[in-house]
Protein backbone atom coordinates (compact mmCIF):
# COMPACT_ATOMS: atom_id res chain seq x y z
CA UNK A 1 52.51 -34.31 -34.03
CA UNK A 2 48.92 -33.56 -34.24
CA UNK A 3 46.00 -35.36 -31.69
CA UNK A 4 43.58 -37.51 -33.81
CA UNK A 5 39.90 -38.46 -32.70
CA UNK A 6 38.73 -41.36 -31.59
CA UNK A 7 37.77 -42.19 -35.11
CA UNK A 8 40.65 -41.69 -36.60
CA UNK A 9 42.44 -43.89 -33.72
CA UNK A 10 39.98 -46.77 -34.58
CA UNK A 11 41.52 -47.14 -38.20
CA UNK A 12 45.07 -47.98 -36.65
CA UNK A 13 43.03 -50.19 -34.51
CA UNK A 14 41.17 -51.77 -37.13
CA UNK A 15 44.96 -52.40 -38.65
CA UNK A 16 45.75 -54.41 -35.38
CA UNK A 17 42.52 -56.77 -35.71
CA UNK A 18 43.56 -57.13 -39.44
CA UNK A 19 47.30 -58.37 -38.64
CA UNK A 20 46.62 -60.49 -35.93
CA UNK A 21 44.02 -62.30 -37.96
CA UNK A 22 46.64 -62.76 -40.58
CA UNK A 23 48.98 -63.81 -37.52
CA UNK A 24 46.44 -66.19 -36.38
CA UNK A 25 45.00 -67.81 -39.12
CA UNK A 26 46.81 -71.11 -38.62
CA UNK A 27 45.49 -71.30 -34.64
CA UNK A 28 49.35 -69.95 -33.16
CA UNK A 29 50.45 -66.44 -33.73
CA UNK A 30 54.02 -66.92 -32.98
CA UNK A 31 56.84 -64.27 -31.39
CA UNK A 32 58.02 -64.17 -35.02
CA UNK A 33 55.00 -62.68 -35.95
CA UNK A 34 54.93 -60.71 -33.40
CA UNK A 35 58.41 -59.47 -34.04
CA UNK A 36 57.78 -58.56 -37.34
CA UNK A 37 55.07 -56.50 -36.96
CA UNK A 38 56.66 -54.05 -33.91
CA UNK A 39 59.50 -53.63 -36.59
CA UNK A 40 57.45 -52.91 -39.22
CA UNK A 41 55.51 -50.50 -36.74
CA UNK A 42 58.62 -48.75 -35.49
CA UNK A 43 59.86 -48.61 -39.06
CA UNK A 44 57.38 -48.01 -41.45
CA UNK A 45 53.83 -47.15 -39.94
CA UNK A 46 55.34 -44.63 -37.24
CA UNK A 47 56.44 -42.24 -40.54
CA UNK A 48 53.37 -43.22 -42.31
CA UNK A 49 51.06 -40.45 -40.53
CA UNK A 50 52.12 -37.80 -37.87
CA UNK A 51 49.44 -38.46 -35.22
CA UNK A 52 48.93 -38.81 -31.53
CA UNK A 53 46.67 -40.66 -29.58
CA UNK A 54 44.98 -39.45 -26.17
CA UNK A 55 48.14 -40.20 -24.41
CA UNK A 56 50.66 -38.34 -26.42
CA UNK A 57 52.25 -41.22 -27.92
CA UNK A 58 52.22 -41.84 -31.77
CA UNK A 59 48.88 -43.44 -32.69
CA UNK A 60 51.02 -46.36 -34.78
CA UNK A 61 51.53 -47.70 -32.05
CA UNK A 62 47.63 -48.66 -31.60
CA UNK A 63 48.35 -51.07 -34.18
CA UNK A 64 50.16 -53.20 -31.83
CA UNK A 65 48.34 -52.50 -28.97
CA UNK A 66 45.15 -54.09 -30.15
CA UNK A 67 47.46 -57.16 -31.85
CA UNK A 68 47.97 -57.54 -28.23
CA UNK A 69 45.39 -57.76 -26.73
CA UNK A 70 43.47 -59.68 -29.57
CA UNK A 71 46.29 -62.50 -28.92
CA UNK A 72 45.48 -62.32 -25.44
CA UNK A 73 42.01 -62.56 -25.59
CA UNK A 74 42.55 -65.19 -28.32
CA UNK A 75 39.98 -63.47 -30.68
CA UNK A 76 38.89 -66.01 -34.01
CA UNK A 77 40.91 -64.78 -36.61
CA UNK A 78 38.38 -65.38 -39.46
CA UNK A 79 36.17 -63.14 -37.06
CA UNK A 80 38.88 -60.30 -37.07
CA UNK A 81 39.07 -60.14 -40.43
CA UNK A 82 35.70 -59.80 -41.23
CA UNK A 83 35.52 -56.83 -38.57
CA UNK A 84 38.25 -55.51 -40.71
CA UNK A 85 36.33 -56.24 -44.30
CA UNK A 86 33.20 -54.46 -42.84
CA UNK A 87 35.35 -51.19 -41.46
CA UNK A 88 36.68 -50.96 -44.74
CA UNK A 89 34.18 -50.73 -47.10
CA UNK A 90 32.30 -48.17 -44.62
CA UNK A 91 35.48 -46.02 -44.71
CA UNK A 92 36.97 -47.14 -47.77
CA UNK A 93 38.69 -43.10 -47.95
CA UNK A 94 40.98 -44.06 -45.39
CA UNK A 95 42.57 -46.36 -47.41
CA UNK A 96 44.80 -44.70 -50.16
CA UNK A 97 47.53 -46.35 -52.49
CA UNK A 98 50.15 -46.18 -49.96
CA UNK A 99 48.50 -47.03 -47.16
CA UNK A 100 47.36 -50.25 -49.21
CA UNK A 101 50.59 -51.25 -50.09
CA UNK A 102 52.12 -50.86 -46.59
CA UNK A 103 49.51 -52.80 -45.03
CA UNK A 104 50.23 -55.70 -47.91
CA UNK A 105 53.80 -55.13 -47.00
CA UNK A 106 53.04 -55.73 -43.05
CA UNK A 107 50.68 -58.86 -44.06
CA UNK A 108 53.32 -60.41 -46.15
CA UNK A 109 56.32 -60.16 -43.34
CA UNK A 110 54.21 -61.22 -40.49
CA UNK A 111 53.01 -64.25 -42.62
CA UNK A 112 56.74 -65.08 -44.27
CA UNK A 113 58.21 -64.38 -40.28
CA UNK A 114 57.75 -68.00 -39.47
CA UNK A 115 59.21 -70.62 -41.75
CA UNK A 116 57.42 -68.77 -44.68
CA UNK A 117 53.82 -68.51 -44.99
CA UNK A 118 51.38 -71.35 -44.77
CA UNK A 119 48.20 -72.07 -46.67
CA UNK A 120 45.95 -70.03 -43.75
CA UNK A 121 47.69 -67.47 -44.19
CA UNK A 122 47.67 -66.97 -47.74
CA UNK A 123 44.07 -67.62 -48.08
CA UNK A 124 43.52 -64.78 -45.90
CA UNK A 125 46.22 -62.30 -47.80
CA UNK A 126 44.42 -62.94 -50.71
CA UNK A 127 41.53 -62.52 -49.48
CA UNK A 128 42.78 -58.85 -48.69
CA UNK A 129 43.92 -58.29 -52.20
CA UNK A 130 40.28 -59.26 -53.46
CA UNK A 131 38.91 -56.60 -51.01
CA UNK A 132 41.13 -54.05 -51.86
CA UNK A 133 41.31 -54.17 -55.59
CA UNK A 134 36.81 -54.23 -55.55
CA UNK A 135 37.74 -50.00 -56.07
């Protein structure tokens, strides 16, 4: 594994802010949610890229971190997401084909991890599908 800026640390925290604003678009992010996303993290993003942060520990895991804490803090999820809309059309690079379409992936099972997705939630998925087919 390879250490990563800060920079390049911010776009798995940017990923965070965007799944717990999918999570919390009804009001409740729920331990389903949660659930879903450390598997998918553990899973899927952990082989995605071969990075470390600052602490030696595989900068995936920033993803969850900053889910986290967001939940914590209880952070507006409309709010979140357009943090997340403005980071990525400033680094819209970052975001290749497969990166995309694992980030749909994680968005889909954190919305379908509790009794299937509700209208919030989809409203919000789609509007990440807008964003990211604009290129």
């Amino acid at each position: 594994m390879s250490k990563i800026s800060k920079s390049e640390i911010l776009f798995y925290q940017k990923l965070g802010e965007l799944f717990y604003a999918v999570a919390a678009a009804d009001s409740v992010v729920r331990e389903a949610e949660y659930k879903a996303l450390t598997a998918l993290v553990k899973q899927q993003w952990k082989q995605m890229d071969d990075y470390q942060d600052q602490f030696g520990a595989d900068a995936a895991y920033q993803i969850s971190i900053v889910f986290e804490w967001f939940d914590y803090e209880r952070t507006d999820a409309q709010e979140c997401f357009a943090s997340f809309k403005d980071y990525y059309l400033e680094h819209t690079s970052l975001f290749c084909g497969n990166r995309k379409e694992l980030i749909l992936k994680t968005v889909t099972a954190i919305a379908n991890a509790f009794n299937g997705s509700n209208k919030s939630e989809l409203m919000m998925i789609a509007k990440l599908q807008l964003l990211f087919n604009k290129d």
